[in-house]
Protein backbone atom coordinates (compact mmCIF):
# COMPACT_ATOMS: atom_id res chain seq x y z
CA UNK A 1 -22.42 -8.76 -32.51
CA UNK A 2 -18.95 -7.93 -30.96
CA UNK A 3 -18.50 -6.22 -27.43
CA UNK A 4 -14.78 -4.17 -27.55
CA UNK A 5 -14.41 -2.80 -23.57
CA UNK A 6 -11.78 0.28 -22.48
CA UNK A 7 -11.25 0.43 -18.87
CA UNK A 8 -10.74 3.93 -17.12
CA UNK A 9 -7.15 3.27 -14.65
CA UNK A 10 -7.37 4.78 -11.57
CA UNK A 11 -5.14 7.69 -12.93
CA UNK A 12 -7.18 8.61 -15.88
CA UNK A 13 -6.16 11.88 -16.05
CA UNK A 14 -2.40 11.51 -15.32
CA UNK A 15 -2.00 8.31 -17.82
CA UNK A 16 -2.59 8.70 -21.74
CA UNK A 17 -3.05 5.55 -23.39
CA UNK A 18 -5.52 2.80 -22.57
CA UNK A 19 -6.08 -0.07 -24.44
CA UNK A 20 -9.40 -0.97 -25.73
CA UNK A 21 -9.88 -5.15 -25.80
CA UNK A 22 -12.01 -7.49 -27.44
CA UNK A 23 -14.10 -10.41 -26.15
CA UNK A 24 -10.62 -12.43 -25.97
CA UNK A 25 -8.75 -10.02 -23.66
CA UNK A 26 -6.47 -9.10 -26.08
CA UNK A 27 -6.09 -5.20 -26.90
CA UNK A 28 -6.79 -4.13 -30.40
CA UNK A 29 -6.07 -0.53 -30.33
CA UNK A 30 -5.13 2.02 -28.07
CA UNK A 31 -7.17 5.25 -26.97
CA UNK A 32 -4.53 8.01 -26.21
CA UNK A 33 -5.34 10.89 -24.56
CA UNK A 34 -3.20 13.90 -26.47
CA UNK A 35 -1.91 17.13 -24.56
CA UNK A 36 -2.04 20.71 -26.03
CA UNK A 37 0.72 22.60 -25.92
CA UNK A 38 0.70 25.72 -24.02
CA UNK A 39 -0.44 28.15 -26.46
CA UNK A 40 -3.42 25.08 -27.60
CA UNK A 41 -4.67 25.85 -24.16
CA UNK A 42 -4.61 28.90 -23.85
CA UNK A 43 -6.68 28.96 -27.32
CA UNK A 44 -9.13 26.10 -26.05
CA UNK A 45 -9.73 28.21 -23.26
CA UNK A 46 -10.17 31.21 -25.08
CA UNK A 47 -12.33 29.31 -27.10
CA UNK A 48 -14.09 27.61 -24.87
CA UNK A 49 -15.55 31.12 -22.62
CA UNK A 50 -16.08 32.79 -25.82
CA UNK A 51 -18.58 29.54 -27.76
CA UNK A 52 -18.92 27.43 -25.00
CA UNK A 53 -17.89 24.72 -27.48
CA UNK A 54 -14.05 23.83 -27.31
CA UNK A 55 -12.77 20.77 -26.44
CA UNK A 56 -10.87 20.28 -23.67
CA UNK A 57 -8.61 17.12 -24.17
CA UNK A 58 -7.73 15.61 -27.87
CA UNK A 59 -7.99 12.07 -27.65
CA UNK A 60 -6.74 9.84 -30.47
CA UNK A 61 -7.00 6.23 -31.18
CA UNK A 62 -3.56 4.11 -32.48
CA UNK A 63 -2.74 0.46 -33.02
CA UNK A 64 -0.69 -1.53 -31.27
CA UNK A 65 2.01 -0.65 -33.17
CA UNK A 66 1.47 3.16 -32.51
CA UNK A 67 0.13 3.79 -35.92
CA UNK A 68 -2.77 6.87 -36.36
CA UNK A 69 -6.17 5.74 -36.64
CA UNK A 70 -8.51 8.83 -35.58
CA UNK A 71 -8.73 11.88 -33.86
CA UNK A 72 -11.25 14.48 -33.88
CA UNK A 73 -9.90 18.09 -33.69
CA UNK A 74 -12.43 21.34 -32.92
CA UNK A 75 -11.82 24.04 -34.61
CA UNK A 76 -12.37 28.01 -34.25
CA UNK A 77 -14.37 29.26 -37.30
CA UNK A 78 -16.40 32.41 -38.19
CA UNK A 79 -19.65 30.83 -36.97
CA UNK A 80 -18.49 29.30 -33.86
CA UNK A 81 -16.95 26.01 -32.89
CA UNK A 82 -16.83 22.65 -35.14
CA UNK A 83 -15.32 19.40 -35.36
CA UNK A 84 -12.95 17.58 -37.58
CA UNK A 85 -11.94 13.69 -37.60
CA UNK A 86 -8.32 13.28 -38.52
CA UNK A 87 -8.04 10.04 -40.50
CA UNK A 88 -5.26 7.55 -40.57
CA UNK A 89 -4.00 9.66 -43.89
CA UNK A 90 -3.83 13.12 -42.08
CA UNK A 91 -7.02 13.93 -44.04
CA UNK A 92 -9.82 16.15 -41.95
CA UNK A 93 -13.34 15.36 -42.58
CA UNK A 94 -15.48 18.06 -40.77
CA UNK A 95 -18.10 16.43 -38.09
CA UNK A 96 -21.05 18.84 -38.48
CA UNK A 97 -23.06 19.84 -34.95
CA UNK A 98 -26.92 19.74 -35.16
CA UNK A 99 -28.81 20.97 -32.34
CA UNK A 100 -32.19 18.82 -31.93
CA UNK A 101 -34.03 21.00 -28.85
CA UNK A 102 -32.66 23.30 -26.78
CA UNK A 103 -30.31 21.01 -25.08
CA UNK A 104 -30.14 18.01 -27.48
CA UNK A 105 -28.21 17.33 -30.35
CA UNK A 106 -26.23 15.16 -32.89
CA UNK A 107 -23.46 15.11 -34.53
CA UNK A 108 -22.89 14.19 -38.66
CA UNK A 109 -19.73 13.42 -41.19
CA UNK A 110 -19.51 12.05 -44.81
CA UNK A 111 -16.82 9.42 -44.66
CA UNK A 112 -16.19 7.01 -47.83
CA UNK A 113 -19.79 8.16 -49.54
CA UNK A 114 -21.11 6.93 -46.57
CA UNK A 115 -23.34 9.50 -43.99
CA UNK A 116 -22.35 9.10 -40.37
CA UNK A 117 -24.62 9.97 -37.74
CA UNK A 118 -23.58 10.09 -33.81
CA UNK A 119 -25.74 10.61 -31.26
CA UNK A 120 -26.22 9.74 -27.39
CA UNK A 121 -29.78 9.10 -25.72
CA UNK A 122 -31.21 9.78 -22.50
CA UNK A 123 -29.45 6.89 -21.14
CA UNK A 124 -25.93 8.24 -22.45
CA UNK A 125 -25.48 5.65 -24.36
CA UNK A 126 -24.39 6.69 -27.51
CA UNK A 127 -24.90 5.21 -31.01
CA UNK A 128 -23.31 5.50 -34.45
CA UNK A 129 -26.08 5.30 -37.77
CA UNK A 130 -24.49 5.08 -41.21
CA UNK A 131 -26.85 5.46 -44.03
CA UNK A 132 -29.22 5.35 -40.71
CA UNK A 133 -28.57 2.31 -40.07
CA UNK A 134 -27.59 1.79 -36.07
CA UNK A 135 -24.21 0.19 -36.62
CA UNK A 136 -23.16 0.37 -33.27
CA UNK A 137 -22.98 1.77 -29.76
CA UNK A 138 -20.93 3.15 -26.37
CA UNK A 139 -22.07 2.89 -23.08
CA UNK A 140 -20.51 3.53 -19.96
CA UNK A 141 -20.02 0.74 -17.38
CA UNK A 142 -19.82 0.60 -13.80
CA UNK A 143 -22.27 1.02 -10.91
CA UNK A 144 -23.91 4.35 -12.28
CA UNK A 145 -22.32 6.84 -10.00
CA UNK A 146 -18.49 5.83 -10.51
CA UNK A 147 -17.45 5.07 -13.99
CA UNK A 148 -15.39 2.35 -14.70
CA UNK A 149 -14.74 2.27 -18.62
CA UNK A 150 -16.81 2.02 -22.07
CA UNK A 151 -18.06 -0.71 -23.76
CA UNK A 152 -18.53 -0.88 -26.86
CA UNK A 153 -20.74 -2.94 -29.52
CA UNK A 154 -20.20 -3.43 -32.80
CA UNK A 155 -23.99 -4.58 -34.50
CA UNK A 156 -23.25 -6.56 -37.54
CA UNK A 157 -19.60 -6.27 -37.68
CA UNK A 158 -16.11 -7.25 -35.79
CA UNK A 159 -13.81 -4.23 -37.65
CA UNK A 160 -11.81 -2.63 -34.99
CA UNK A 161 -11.78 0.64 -37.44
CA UNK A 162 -15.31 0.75 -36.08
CA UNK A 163 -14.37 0.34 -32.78
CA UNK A 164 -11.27 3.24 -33.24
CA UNK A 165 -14.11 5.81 -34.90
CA UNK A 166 -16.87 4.65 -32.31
CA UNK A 167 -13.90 5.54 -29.54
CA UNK A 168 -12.89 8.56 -30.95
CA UNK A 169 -16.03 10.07 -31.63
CA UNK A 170 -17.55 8.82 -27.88
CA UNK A 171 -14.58 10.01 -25.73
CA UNK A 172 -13.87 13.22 -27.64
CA UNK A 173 -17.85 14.57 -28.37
CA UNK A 174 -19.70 12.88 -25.42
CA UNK A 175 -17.44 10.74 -22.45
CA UNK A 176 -15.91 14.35 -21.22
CA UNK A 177 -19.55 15.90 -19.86
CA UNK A 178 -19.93 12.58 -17.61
């Protein structure tokens, strides 16, 4: 089991990359927020009274040399919102919304021949399945009513591709309604 850790700076808003670390202290990617341009948010907005579904921010995850690793997109379609993850090649995969009950739901890609799964629990921590298999999880930290960062936990592997898509997927689906 590894344990990755991103912590919020005071600024989160104003700043746009944060470094996620590893056990070591030592950053292995980045987490960058990404601002819409003008006519993006007027669109989101648009979007957003119209299916209730938009997202707000981008965010993107990079190495330390500033190199794409993923980002996950919505979209405006005929049938209401969806998602896309942007992989390090440019390529979209669409992220497919599945509502559970009224108020739950999950969230589901094909990546590699592989089926993704990404959900969060009562607890809001949130966990990624592949063939569903729980691979991992994010979790917020602090002392419940301030939070300080994300941690995340890698199962049965170190790969910091998991912890980019795990970062991705928890900051741009889930972190922005805590």
């Amino acid at each position: 089991m590894a344990t990755f850790t991103l912590t919020y700076p005071k600024l989160f808003d104003r700043l746009s990359n944060i470094p996620i670390l590893n056990e070591q202290n030592e950053a292995v990617c980045v987490l960058q927020k990404v601002e819409r341009s003008a006519i993006g948010k007027a669109l989101n907005m648009t979007f957003l009274v119209v299916s209730q579904d938009a997202l707000p921010q981008r965010f993107e995850t990079r190495t330390m040399t500033g190199e794409p690793l993923f980002q996950v997109q919505s979209t405006f379609l005929t049938k209401g919102s969806s998602y896309q993850l942007v992989m390090q090649d440019g390529t979209a995969i669409p992220i497919k919304r599945k509502t559970v009950q009224l108020i739950e739901f999950y969230y589901t890609f094909t990546m590699d021949n592989f089926e993704f799964r990404f959900e969060k629990d009562f607890t809001s921590t949130a966990y990624l399945y592949c063939n569903d298999k729980k691979i991992a999880c994010a979790s917020t930290s602090g002392d419940g009513l301030i939070h300080e960062g994300i941690i995340y936990t890698l199962f049965e592997s170190d790969d910091t591709l998991f912890v980019a898509l795990l970062a991705t997927l928890y900051q741009s689906l889930f972190a922005i309604g805590n």
